[in-house]
C-alpha atoms as a PDB file:
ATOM      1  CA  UNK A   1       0.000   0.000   0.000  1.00  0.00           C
ATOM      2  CA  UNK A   2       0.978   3.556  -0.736  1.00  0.00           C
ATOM      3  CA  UNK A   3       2.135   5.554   2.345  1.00  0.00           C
ATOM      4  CA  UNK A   4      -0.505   8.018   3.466  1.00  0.00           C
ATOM      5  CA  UNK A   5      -0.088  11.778   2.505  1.00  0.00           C
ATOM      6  CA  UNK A   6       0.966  14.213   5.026  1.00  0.00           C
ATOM      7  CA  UNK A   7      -1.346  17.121   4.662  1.00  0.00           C
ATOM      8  CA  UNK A   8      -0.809  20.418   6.636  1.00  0.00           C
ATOM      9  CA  UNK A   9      -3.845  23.352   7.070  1.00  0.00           C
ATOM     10  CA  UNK A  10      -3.410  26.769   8.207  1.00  0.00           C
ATOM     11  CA  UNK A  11      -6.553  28.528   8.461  1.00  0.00           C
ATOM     12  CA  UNK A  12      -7.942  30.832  11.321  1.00  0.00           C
ATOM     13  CA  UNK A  13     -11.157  29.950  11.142  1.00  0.00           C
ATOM     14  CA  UNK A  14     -12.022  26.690  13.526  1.00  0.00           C
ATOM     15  CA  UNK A  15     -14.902  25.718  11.851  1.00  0.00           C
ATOM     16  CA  UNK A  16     -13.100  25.576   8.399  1.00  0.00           C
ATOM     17  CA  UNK A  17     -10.113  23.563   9.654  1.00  0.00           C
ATOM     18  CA  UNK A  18     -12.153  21.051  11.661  1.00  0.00           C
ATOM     19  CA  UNK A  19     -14.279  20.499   8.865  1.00  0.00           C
ATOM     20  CA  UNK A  20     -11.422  19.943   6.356  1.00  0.00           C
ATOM     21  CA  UNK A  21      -9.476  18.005   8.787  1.00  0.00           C
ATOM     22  CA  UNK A  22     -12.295  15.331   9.120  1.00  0.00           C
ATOM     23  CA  UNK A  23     -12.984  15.265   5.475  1.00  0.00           C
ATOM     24  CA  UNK A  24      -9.296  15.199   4.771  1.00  0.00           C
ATOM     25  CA  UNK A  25      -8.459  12.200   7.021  1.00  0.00           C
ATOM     26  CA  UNK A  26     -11.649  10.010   5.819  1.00  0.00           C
ATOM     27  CA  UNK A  27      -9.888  10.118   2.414  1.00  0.00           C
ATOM     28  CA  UNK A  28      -6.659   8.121   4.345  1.00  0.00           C
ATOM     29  CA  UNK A  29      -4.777  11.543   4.676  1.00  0.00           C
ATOM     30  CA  UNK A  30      -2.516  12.416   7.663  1.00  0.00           C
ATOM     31  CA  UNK A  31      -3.722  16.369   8.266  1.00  0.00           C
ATOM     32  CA  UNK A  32      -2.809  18.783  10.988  1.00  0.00           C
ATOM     33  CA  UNK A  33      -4.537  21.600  11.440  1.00  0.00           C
ATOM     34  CA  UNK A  34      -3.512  24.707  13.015  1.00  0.00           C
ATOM     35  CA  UNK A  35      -4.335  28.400  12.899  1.00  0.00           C
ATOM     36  CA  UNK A  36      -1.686  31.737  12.132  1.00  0.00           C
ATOM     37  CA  UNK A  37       2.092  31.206  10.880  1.00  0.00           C
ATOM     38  CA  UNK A  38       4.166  31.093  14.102  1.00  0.00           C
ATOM     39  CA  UNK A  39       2.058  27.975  14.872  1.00  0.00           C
ATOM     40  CA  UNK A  40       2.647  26.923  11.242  1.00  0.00           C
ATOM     41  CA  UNK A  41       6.550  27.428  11.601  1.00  0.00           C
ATOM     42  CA  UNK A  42       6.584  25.374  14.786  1.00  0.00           C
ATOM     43  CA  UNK A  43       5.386  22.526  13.227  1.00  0.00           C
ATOM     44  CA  UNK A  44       7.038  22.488  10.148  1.00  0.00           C
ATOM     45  CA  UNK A  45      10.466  22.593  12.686  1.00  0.00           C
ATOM     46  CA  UNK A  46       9.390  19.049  14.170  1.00  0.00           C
ATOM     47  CA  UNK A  47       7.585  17.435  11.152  1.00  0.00           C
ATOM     48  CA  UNK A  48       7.186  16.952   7.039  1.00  0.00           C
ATOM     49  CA  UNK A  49       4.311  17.319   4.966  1.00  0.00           C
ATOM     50  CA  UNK A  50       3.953  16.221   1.593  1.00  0.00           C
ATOM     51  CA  UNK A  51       1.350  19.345   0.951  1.00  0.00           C
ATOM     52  CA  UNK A  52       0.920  22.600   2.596  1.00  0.00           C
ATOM     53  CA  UNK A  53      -2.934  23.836   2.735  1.00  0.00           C
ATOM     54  CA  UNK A  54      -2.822  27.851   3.605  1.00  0.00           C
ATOM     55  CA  UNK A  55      -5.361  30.287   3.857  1.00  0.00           C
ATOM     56  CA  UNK A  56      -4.391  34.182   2.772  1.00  0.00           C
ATOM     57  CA  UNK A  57      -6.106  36.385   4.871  1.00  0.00           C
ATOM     58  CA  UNK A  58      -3.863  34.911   9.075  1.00  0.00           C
ATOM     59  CA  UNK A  59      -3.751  36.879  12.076  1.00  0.00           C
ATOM     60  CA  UNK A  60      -0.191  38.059  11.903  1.00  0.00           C
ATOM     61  CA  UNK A  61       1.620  37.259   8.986  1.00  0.00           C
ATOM     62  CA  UNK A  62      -0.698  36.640   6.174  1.00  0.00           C
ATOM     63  CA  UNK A  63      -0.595  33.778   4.149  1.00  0.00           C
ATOM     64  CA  UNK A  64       1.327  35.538   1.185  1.00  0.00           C
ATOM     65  CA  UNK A  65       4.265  36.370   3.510  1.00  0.00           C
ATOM     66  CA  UNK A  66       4.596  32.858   4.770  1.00  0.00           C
ATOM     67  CA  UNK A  67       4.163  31.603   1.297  1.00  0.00           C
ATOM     68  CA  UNK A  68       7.116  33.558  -0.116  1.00  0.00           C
ATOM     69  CA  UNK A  69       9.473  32.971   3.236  1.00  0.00           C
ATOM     70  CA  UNK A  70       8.518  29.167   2.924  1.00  0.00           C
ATOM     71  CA  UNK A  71       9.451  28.841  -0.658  1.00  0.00           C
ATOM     72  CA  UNK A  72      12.403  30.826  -0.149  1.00  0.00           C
ATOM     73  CA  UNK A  73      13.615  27.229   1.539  1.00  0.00           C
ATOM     74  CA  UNK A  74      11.830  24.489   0.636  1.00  0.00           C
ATOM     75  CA  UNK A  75       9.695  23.536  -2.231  1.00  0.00           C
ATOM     76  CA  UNK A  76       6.380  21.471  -0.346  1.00  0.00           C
ATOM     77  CA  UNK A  77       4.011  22.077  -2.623  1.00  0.00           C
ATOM     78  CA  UNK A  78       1.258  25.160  -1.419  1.00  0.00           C
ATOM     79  CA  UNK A  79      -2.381  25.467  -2.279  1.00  0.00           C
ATOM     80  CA  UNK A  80      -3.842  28.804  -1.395  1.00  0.00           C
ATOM     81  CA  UNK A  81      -7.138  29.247  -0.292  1.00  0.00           C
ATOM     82  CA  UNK A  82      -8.665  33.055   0.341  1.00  0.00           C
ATOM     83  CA  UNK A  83     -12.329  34.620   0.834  1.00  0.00           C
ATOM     84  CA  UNK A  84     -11.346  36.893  -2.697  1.00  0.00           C
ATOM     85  CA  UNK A  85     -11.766  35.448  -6.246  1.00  0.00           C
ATOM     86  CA  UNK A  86     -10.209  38.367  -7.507  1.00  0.00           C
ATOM     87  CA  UNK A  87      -7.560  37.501 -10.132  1.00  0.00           C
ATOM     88  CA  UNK A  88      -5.077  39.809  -8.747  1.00  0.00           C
ATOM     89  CA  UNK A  89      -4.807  38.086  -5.498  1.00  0.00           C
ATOM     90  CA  UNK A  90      -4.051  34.849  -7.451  1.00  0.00           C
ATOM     91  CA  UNK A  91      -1.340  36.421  -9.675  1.00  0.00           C
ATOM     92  CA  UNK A  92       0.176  37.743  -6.251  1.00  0.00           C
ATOM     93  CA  UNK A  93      -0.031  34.241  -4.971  1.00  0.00           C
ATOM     94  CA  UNK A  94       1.871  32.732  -7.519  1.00  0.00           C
ATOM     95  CA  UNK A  95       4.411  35.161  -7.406  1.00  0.00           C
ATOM     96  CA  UNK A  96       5.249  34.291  -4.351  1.00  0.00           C
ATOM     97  CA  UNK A  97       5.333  30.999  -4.813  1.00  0.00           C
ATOM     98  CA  UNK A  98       1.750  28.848  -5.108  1.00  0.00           C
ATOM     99  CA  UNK A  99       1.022  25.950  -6.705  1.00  0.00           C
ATOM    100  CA  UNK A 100      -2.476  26.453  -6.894  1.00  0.00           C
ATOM    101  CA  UNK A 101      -5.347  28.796  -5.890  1.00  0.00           C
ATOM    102  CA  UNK A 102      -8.454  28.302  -4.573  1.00  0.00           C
ATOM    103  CA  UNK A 103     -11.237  30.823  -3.660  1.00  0.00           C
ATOM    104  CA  UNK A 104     -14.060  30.429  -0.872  1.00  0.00           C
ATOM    105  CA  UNK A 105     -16.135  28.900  -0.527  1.00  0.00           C
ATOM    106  CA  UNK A 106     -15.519  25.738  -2.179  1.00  0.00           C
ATOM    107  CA  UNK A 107     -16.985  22.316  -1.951  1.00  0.00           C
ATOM    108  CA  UNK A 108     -14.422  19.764   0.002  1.00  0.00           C
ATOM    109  CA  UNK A 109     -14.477  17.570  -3.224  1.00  0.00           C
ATOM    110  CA  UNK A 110     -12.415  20.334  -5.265  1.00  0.00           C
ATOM    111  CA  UNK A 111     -10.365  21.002  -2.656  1.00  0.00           C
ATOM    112  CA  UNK A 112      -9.343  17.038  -2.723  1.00  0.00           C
ATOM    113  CA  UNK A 113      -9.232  17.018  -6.267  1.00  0.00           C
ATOM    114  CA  UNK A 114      -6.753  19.943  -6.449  1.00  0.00           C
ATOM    115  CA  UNK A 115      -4.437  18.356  -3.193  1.00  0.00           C
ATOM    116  CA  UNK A 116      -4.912  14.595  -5.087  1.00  0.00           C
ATOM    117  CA  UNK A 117      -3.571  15.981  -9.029  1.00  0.00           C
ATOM    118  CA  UNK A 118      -0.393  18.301  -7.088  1.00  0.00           C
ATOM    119  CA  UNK A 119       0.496  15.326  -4.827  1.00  0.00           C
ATOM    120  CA  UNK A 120       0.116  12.822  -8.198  1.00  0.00           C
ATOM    121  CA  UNK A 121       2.023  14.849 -10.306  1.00  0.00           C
ATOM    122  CA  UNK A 122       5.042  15.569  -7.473  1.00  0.00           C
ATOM    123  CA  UNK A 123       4.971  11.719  -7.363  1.00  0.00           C
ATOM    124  CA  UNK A 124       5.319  10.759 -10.596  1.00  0.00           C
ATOM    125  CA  UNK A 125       8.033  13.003 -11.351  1.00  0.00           C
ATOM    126  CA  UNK A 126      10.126  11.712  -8.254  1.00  0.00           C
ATOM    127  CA  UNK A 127       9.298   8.240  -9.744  1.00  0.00           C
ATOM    128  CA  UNK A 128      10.095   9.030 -13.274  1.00  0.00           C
ATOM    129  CA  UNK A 129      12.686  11.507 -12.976  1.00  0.00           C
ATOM    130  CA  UNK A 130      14.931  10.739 -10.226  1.00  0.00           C
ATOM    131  CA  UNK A 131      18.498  10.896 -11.562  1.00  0.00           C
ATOM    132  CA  UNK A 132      17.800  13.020 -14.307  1.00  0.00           C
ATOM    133  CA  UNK A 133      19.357  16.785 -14.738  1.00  0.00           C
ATOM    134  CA  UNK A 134      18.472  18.955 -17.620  1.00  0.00           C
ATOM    135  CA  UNK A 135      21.417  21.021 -18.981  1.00  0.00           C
ATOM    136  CA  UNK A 136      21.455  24.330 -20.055  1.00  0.00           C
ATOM    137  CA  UNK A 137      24.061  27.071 -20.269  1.00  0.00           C
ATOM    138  CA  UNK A 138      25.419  27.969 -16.776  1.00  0.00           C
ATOM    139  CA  UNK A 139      22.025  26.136 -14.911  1.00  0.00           C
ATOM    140  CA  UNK A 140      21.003  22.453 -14.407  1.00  0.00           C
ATOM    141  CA  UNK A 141      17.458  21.608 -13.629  1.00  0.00           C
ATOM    142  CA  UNK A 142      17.183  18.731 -11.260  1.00  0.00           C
ATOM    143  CA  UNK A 143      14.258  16.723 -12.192  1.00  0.00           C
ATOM    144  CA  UNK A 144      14.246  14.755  -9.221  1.00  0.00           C
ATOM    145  CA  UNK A 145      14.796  17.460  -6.250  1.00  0.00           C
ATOM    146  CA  UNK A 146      12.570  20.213  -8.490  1.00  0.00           C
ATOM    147  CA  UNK A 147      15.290  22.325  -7.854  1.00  0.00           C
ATOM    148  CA  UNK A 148      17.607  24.674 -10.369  1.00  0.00           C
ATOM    149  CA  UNK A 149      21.270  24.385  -9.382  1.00  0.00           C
ATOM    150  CA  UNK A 150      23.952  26.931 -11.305  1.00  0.00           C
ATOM    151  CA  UNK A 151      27.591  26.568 -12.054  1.00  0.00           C
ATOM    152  CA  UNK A 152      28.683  27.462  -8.650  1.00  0.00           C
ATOM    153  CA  UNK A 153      26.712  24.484  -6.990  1.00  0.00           C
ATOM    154  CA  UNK A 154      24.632  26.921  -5.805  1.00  0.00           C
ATOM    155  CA  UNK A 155      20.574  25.781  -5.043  1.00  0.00           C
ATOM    156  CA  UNK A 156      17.242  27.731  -6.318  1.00  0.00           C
ATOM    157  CA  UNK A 157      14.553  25.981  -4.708  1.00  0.00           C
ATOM    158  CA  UNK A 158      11.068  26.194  -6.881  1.00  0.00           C
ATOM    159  CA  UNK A 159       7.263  26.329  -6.548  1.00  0.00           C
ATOM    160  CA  UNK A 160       5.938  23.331  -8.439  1.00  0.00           C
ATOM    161  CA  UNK A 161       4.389  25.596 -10.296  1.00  0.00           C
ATOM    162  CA  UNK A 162       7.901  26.874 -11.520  1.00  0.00           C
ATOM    163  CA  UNK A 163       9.508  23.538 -11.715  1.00  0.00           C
ATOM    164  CA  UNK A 164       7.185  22.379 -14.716  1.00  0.00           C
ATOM    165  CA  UNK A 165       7.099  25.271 -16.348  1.00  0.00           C
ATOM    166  CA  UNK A 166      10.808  25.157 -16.549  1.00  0.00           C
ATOM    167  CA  UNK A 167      10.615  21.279 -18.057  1.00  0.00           C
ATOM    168  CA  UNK A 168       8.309  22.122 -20.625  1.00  0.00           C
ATOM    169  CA  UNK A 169      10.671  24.807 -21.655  1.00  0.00           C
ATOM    170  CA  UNK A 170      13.690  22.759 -20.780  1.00  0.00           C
ATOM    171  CA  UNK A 171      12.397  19.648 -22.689  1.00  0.00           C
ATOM    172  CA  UNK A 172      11.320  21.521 -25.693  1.00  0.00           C
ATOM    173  CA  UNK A 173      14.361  23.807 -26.023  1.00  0.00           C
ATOM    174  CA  UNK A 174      14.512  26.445 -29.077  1.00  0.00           C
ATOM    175  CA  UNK A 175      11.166  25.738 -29.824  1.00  0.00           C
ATOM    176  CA  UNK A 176       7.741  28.013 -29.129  1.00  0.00           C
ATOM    177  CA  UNK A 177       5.582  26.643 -26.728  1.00  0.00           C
ATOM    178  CA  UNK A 178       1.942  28.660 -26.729  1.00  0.00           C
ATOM    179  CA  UNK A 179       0.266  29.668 -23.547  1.00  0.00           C
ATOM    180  CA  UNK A 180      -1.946  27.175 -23.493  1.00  0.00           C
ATOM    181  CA  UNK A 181       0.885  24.414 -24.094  1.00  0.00           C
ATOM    182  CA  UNK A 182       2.327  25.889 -20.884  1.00  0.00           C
ATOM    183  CA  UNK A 183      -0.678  26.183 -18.657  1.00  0.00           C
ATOM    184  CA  UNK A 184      -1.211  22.312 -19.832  1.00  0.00           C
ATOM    185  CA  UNK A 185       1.925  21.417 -18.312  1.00  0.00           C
ATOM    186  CA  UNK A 186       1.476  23.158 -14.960  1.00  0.00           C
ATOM    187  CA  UNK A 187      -2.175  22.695 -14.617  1.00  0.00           C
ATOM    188  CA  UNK A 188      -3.390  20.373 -16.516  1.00  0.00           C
ATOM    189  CA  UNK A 189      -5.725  23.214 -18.314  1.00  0.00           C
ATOM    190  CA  UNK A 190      -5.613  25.592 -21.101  1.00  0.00           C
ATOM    191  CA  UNK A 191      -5.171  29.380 -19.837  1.00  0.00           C
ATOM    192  CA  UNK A 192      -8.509  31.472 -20.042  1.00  0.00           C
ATOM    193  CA  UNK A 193      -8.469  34.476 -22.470  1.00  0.00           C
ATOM    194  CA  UNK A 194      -7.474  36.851 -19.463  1.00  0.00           C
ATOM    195  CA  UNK A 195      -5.362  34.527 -17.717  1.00  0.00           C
ATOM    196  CA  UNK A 196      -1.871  35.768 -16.658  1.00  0.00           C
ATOM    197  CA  UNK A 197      -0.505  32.974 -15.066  1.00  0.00           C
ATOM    198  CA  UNK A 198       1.658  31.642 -17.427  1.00  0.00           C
ATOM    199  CA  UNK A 199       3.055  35.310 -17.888  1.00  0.00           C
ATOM    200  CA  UNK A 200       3.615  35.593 -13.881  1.00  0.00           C
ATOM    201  CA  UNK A 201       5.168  32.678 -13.371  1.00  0.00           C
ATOM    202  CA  UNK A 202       7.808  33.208 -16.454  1.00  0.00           C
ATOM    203  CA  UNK A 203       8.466  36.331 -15.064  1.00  0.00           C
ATOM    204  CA  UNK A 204       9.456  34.316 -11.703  1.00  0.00           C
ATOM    205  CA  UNK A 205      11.818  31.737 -13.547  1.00  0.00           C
ATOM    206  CA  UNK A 206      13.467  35.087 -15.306  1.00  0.00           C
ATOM    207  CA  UNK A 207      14.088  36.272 -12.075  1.00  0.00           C
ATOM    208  CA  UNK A 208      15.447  33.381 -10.654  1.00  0.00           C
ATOM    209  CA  UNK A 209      17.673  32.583 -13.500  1.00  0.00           C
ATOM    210  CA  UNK A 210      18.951  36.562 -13.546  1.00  0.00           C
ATOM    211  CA  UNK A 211      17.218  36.902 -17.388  1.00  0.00           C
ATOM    212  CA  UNK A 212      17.016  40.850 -18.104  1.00  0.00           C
ATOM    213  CA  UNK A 213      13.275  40.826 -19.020  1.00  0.00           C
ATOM    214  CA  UNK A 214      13.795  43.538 -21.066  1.00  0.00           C
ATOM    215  CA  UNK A 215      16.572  41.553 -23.217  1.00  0.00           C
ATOM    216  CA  UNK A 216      16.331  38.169 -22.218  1.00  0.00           C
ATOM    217  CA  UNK A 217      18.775  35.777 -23.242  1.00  0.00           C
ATOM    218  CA  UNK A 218      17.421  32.276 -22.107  1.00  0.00           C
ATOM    219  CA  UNK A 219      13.303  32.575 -22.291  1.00  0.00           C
ATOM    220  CA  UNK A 220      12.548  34.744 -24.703  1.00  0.00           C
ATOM    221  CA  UNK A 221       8.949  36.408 -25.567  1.00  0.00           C
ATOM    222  CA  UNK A 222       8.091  35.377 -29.036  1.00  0.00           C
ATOM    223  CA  UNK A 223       5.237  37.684 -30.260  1.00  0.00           C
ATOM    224  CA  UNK A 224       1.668  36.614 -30.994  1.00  0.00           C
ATOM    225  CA  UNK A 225       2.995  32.785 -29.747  1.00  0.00           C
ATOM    226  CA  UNK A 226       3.931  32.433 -26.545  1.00  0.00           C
ATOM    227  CA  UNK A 227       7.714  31.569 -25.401  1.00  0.00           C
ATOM    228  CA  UNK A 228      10.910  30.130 -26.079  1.00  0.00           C
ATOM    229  CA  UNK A 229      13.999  28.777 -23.895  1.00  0.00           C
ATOM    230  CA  UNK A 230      16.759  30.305 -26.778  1.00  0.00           C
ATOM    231  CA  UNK A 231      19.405  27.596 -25.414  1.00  0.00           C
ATOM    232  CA  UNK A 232      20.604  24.346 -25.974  1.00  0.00           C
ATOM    233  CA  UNK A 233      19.551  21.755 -23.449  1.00  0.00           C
ATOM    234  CA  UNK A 234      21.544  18.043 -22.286  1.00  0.00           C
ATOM    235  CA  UNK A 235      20.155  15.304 -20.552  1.00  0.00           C
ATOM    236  CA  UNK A 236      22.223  14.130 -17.748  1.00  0.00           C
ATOM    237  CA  UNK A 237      21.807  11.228 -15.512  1.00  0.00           C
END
């Protein structure tokens, strides 16, 4: 049998945590529950998850703060949940770091849906990809760890968000990969005709690779068709 998924849920509201927390653990999940960031911090010190579950709006520091500090060192995968559907929180989310976004309220169903596709899709890229790198100019992609790595050694965790956006660019190199070819491959789903996701989250990778936007040498904006990584790319195992 497969090992039970870890599942951790910050939310302030008791009612909302209790009731995920039951419906989570009927569907074989490990959860913990608890309510702001310091609590959230103290538990991550003394235990692993396999998913992070945290709501925006915390006493204290609010979700998008802990979001950006967490993925600053590790990359658990986060889903987002908030009381606003507006799109602009969601871009802001996944700037700092998201996998996924979810507004309230929601039915507990989606919310499983969304935690069962991330965790499947983390797993079967550990499975599949575990001693494989992805070469290209001064940065390696490490399939397995999800992590960019440059010439000095030197580790860039990423979102899992980032981290397949940077395969499908790394795995088609030099050729144009649409919008929707790149929502696909981080979401399963073709972007909306308003959706800036992909955008965002290419801006993100820029950053963390040190591409000028404004003259980018490594993803490159290809007009009217969506982007490009302009490099040559090695498989190593």
């Amino acid at each position: 049998m497969s090992q039970a998924s870890r599942v951790l849920i910050v939310d302030d509201d008791p009612d909302l945590r209790d009731l995920l927390s039951d419906y989570l653990s009927r569907q074989d999940m490990i959860v913990a529950a608890v309510g702001d960031g310091e609590s959230m911090n103290r538990i991550l010190a003394e235990q692993s998850f396999d998913i992070l579950i945290l709501d925006l709006m915390l006493p204290g520091e609010d979700g998008l703060t802990l979001c950006r500090d967490l993925r600053s060192r590790s990359n658990m995968p986060i889903l987002m949940l908030t009381a606003r559907g507006d799109e602009l929180d969601r871009i802001i989310g996944l700037e700092m770091g998201a996998d996924d976004y979810l507004p309230k309220p929601f039915n507990p169903r989606e919310l499983l849906a969304r935690v069962r596709s991330i965790l499947r899709r983390v797993e079967e890229r550990r499975n599949n990809s575990a001693l494989r790198a992805l070469q290209f100019g001064d940065w390696r992609l490490e399939l397995g760890a999800q992590h960019l790595v440059d010439g000095g050694g030197v580790v860039t965790p990423l979102s899992g968000g980032e981290f397949k956006l940077m395969q499908a660019l790394a795995e088609n190199p030099q050729r144009v990969m649409s919008r929707d070819q790149l929502m696909e491959a981080m979401n399963g789903k073709e972007a909306g005709p308003f959706d800036r996701t992909v955008d965002v989250m290419i801006g993100r990778l820029r950053r963390r690779l040190g591409d000028d936007a404004r003259e980018p040498l490594l993803i490159k904006t290809i007009r009217s068709g969506g982007y490009m990584l302009a490099c040559e790319v090695v498989s190593v195992r």
